[in-house]
Protein backbone atom coordinates (compact mmCIF):
# COMPACT_ATOMS: atom_id res chain seq x y z
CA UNK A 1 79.13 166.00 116.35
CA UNK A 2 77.89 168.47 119.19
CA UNK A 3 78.48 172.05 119.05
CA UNK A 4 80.65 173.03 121.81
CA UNK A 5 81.76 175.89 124.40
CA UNK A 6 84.96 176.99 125.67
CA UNK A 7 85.88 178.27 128.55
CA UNK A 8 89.35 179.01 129.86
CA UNK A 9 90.85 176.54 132.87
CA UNK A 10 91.64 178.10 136.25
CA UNK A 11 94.23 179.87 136.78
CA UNK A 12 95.43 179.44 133.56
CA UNK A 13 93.56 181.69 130.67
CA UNK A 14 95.58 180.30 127.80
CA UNK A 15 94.30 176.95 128.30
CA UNK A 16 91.27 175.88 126.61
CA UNK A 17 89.13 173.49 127.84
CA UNK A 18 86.04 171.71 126.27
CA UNK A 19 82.63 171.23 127.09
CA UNK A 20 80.08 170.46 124.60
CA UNK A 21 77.01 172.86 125.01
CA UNK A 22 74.57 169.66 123.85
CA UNK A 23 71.54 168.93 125.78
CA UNK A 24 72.85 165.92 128.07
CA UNK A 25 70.89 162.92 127.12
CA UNK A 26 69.02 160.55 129.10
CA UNK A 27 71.81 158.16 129.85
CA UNK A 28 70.61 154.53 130.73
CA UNK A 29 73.04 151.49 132.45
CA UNK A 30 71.69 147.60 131.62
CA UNK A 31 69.23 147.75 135.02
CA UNK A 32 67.26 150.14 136.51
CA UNK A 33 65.60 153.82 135.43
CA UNK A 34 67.50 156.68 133.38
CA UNK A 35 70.10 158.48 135.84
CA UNK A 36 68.26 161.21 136.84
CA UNK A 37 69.07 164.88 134.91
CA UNK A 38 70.38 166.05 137.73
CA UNK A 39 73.16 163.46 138.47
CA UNK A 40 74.92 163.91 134.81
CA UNK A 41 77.57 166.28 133.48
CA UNK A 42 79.71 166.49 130.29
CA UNK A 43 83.46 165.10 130.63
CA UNK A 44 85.86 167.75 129.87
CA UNK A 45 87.68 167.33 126.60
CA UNK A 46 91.27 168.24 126.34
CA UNK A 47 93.09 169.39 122.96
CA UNK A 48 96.28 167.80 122.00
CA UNK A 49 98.31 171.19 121.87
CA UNK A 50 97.73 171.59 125.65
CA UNK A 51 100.45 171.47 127.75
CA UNK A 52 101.59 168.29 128.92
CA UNK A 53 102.31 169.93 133.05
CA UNK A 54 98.13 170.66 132.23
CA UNK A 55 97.42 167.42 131.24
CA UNK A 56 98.97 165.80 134.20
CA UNK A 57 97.42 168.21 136.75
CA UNK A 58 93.91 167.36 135.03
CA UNK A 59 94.36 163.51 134.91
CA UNK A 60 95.30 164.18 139.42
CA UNK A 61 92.23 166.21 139.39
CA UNK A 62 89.56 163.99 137.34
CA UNK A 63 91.05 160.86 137.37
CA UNK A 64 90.30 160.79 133.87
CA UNK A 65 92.22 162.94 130.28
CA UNK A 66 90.09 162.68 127.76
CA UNK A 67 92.36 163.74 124.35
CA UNK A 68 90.59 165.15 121.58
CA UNK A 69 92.37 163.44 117.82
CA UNK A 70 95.33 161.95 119.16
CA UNK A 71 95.24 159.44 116.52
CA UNK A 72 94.51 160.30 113.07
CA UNK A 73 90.92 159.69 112.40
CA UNK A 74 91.28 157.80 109.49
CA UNK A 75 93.42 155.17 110.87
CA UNK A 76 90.87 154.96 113.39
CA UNK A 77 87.78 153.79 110.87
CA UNK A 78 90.64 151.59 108.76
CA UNK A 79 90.37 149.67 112.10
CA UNK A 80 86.96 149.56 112.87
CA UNK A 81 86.44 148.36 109.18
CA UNK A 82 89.21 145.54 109.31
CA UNK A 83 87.29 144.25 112.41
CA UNK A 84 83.60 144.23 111.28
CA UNK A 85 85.33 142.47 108.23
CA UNK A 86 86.35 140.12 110.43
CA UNK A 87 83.09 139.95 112.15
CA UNK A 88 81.15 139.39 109.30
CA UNK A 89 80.35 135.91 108.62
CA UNK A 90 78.68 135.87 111.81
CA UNK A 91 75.71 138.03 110.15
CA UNK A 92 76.02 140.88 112.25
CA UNK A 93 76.11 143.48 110.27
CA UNK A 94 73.10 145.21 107.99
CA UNK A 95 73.34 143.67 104.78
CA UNK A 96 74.32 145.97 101.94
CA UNK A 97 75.92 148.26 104.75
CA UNK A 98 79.40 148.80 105.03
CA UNK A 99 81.98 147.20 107.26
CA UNK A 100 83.51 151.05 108.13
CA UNK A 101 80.09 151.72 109.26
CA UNK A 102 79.62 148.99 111.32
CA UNK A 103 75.86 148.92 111.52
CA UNK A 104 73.49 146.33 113.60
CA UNK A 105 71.28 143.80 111.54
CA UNK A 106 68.64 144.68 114.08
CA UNK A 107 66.42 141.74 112.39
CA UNK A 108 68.63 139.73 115.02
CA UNK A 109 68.24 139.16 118.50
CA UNK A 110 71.26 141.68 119.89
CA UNK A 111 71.66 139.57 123.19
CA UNK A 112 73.26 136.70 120.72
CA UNK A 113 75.59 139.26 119.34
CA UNK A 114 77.39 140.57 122.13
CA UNK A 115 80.91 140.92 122.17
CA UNK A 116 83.42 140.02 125.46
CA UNK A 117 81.57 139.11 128.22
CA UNK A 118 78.49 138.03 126.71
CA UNK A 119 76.75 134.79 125.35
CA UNK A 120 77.07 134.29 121.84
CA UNK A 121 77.59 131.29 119.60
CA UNK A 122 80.56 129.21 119.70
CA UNK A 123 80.97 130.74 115.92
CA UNK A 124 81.09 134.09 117.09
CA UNK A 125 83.13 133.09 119.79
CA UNK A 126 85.99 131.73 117.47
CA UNK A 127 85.50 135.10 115.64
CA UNK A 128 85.62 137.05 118.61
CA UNK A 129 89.32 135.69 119.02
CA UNK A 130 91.20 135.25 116.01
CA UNK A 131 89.61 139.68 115.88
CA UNK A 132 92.75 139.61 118.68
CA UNK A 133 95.41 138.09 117.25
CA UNK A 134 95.19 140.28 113.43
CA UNK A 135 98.45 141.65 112.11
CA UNK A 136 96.13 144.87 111.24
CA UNK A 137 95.09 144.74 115.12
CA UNK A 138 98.44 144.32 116.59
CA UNK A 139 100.16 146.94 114.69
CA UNK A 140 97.65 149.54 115.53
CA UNK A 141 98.15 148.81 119.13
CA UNK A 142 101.55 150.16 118.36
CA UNK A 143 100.14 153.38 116.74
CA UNK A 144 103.41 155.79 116.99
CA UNK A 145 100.80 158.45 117.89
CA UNK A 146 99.08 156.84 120.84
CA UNK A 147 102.70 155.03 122.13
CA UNK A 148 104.71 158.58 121.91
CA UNK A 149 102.18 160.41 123.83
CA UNK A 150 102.02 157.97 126.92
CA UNK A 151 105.44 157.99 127.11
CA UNK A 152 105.61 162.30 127.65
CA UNK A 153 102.56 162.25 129.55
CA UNK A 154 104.18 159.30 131.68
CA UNK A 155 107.98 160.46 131.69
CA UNK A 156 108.07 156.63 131.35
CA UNK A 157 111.72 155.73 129.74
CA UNK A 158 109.83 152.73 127.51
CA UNK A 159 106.29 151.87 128.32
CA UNK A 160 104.63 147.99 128.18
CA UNK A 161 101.34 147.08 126.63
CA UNK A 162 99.56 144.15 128.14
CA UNK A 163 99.24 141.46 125.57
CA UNK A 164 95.22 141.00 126.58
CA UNK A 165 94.24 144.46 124.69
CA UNK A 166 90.75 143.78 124.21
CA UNK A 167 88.44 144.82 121.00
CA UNK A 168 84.83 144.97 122.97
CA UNK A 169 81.82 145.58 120.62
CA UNK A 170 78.30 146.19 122.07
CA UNK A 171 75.38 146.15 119.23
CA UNK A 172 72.17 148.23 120.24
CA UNK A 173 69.99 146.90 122.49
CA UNK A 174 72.33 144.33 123.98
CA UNK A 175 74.14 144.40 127.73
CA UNK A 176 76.66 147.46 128.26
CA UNK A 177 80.06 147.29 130.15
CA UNK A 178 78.69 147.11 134.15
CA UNK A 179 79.95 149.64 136.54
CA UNK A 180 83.37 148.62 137.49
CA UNK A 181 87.08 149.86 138.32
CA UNK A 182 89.72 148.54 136.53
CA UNK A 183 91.87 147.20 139.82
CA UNK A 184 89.28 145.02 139.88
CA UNK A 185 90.32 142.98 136.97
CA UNK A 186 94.39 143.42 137.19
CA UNK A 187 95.03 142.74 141.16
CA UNK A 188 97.60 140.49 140.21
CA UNK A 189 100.30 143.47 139.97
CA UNK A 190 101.83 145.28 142.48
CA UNK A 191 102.51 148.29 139.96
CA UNK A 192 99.71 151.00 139.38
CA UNK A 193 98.94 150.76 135.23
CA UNK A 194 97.71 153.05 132.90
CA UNK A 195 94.23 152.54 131.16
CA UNK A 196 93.78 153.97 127.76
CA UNK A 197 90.01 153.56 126.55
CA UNK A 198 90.09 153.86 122.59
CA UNK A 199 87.10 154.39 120.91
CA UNK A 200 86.83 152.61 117.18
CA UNK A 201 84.38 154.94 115.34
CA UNK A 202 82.22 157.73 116.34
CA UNK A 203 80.40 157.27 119.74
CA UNK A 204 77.17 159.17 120.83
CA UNK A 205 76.45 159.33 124.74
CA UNK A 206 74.05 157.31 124.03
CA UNK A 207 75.58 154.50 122.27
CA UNK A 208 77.53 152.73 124.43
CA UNK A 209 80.80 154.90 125.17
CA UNK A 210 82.05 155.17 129.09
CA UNK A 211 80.63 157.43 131.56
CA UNK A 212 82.91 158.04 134.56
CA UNK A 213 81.28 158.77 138.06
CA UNK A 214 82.87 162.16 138.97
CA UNK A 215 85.49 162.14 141.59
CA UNK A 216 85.31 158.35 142.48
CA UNK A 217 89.30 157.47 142.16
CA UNK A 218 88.75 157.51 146.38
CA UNK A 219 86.06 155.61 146.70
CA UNK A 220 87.22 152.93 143.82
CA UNK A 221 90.02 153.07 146.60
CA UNK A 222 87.88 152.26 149.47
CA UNK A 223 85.73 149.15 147.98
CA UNK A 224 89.09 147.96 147.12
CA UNK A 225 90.48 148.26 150.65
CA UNK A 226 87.08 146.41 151.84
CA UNK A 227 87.64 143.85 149.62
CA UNK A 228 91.53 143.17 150.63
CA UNK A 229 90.13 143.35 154.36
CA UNK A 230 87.70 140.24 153.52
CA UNK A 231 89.77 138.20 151.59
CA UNK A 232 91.89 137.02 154.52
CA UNK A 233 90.09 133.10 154.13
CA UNK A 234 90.83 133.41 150.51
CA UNK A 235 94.03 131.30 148.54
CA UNK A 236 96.24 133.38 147.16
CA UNK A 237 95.16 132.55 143.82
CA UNK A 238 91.46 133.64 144.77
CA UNK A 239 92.45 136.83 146.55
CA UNK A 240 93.81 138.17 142.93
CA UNK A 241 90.23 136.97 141.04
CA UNK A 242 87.79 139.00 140.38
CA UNK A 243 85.57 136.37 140.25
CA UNK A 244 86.18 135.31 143.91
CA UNK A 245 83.38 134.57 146.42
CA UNK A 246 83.50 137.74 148.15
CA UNK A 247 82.81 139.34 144.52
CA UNK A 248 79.82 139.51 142.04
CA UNK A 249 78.63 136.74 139.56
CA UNK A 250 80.27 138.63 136.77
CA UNK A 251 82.36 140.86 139.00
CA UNK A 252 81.03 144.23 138.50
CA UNK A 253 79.79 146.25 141.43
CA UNK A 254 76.82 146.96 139.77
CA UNK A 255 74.28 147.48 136.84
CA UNK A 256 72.30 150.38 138.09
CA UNK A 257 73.85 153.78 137.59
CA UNK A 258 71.23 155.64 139.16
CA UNK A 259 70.77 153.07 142.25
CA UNK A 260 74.92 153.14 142.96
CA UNK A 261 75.53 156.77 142.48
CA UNK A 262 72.67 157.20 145.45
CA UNK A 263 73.54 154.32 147.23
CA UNK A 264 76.84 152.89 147.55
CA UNK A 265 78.35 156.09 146.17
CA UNK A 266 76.34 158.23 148.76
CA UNK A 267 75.04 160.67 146.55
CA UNK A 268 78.64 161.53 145.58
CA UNK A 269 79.37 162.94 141.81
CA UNK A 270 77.30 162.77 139.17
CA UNK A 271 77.47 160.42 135.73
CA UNK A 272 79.87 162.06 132.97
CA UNK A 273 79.73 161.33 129.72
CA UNK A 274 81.91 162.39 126.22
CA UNK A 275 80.51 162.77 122.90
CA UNK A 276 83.21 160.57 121.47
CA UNK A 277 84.80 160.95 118.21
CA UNK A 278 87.28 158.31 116.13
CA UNK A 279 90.79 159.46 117.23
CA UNK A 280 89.90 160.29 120.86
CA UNK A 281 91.21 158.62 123.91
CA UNK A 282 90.57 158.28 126.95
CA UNK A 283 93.14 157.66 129.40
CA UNK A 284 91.79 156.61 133.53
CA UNK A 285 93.27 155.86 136.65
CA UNK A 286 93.33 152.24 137.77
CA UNK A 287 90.58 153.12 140.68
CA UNK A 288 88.28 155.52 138.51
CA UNK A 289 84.72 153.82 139.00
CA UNK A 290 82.83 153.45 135.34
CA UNK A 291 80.49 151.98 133.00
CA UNK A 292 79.49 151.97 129.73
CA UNK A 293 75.93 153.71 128.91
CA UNK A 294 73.40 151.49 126.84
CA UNK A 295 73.66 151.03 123.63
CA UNK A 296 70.65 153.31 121.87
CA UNK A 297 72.45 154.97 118.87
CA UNK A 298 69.96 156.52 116.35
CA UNK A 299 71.98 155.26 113.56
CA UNK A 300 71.95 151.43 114.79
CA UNK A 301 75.71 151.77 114.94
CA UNK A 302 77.77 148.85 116.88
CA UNK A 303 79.60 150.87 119.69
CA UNK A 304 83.61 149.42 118.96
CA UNK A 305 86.57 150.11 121.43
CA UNK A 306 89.69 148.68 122.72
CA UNK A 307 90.70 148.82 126.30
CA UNK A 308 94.42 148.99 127.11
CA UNK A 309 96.71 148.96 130.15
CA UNK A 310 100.03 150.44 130.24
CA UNK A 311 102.67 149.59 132.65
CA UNK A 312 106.03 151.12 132.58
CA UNK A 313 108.59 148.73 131.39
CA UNK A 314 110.49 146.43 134.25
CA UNK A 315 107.57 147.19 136.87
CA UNK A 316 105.59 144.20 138.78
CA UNK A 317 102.93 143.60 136.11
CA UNK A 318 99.81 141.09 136.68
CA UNK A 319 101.42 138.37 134.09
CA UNK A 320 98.11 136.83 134.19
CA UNK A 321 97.16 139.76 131.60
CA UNK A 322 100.27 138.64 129.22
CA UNK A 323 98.38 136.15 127.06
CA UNK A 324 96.13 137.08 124.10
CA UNK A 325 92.98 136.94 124.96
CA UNK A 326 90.81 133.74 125.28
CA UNK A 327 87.00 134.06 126.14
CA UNK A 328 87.13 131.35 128.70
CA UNK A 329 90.48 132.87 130.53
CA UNK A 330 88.84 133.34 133.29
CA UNK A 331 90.09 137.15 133.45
């Protein structure tokens, strides 16, 4: 991992916070050039023995908290291994490479290897879903570690995990997570919810973890209001999709970092991104606009993480969201 610098928070000298001192990266989205140099930034990593009144005052600030080791690392690649286990048959791995690993047989074509959200074959596909519904998968949902700290950082009583938890795995050279808020996908609540972005094994910027356009909780806000303002000829059922006529093909806002940061962001923030390790998470407000970066790891490594929403328990949930997850949904 990166070397990295500390410097003490404002206003607070006690509190450590963490940027790495790495050379950013050139950080590429599935269209379009490299976001220019000038419109990227490190995420600022937050130690687990910080207080918890810091933590919340960061997450109002950045609209992100990304946790350094929350879960124990270990437990982490047990995961990632069980998976790619379970992903095997379908070839994608190197062979004589191990599952914990989890490195790309980059003899294939990587666009017929995508995980959620992409094209593969009905094989992979079946794969793809029983990965969901594992005992091993399930349990670690419930990690003691991960579930005790959203309930301090929350003051929720009991908090509720959407049954659609989703395992997304991107292989090198195939289509990244497009730019996106999460609102987008859950309208169907009234309640605000709680993302928590795990990664499953190591993740360099550039293979395939989430950057976060800086400061964009408002204007996630404001597309959101737009789109509620032109949905008055919509059913009820089609003002909740994100699929609905007023939206994208495939829902996103966009797959050009460089081209929305200028142009529908304005020029506003720049493009953070985390040199992720296994045990980090990343927790984001519902509104927080985001992508993943392209997949271009050095190592070949498949870029593996789970994204989870949190509701506190006996709030209006989107019960659309409480079924395992099915790859023709239509979520």
């Amino acid at each position: 991992m990166a070397s990295v610098g500390v410097q003490s928070a404002p206003g607070n000298p006690t509190t450590e916070t963490i940027y790495s001192s790495q050379k950013l990266p050139s950080l590429r989205s599935n269209h379009g050039e490299c976001v220019d140099q000038s419109s990227t930034g490190w995420m600022r990593s937050t130690l687990l023995d910080t207080s918890i009144e810091e933590m919340r005052k960061r997450f109002r600030a950045d609209g992100y908290l990304w946790i350094k080791h929350l879960i124990p690392r270990e437990d982490v690649l047990d995961m990632r291994e069980h998976y790619f286990q379970q992903m095997a048959p379908s070839g994608i791995l190197l062979p004589q490479t191990s599952p914990r690993d989890g490195i790309f047989n980059a003899a294939l074509d990587p666009m017929m290897y995508q995980g959620l959200g992409g094209t593969p074959e009905q094989s992979s596909f079946e794969l793809l879903e029983a990965a969901h519904t594992t005992p091993k998968f399930r349990t670690f949902l419930a990690h003691p570690k991960l579930r005790g700290f959203i309930r301090d950082f929350t003051q929720w009583k009991q908090e509720v995990l959407v049954k659609r938890a989703l395992l997304r795995h991107n292989c090198p050279g195939s289509l990244s997570t497009g730019i996106h808020y999460d609102q987008l996908f859950l309208r169907g609540g009234e309640a605000e919810f709680l993302t928590a972005w795990v990664p499953i094994g190591d993740c360099a910027p550039t293979g395939g973890g989430l950057m976060y356009l800086e400061n964009s909780g408002e204007l996630g806000r404001e597309i959101e209001e737009d789109f509620a303002r032109n949905a008055h000829d919509l059913s009820a059922e089609e003002k909740i999709s994100a699929f609905n006529k007023h939206m994208t093909k495939d829902a996103y806002l966009s797959h050009d970092a460089e081209e929305f940061r200028r142009v529908s962001a304005e020029g506003r923030g720049r493009w953070l991104v985390g040199d992720y390790e296994a045990g980090d998470v990343v927790f984001h407000d519902p509104y927080m606009i985001h992508a993943a970066t392209k997949n271009e790891d050095e190592l070949g490594r498949i870029r593996l993480a789970s994204d989870l929403r949190f509701y506190e328990e006996g709030a209006a949930l989107d019960q659309r969201w409480m079924n395992l997850f099915k790859h023709d949904d239509g979520l």
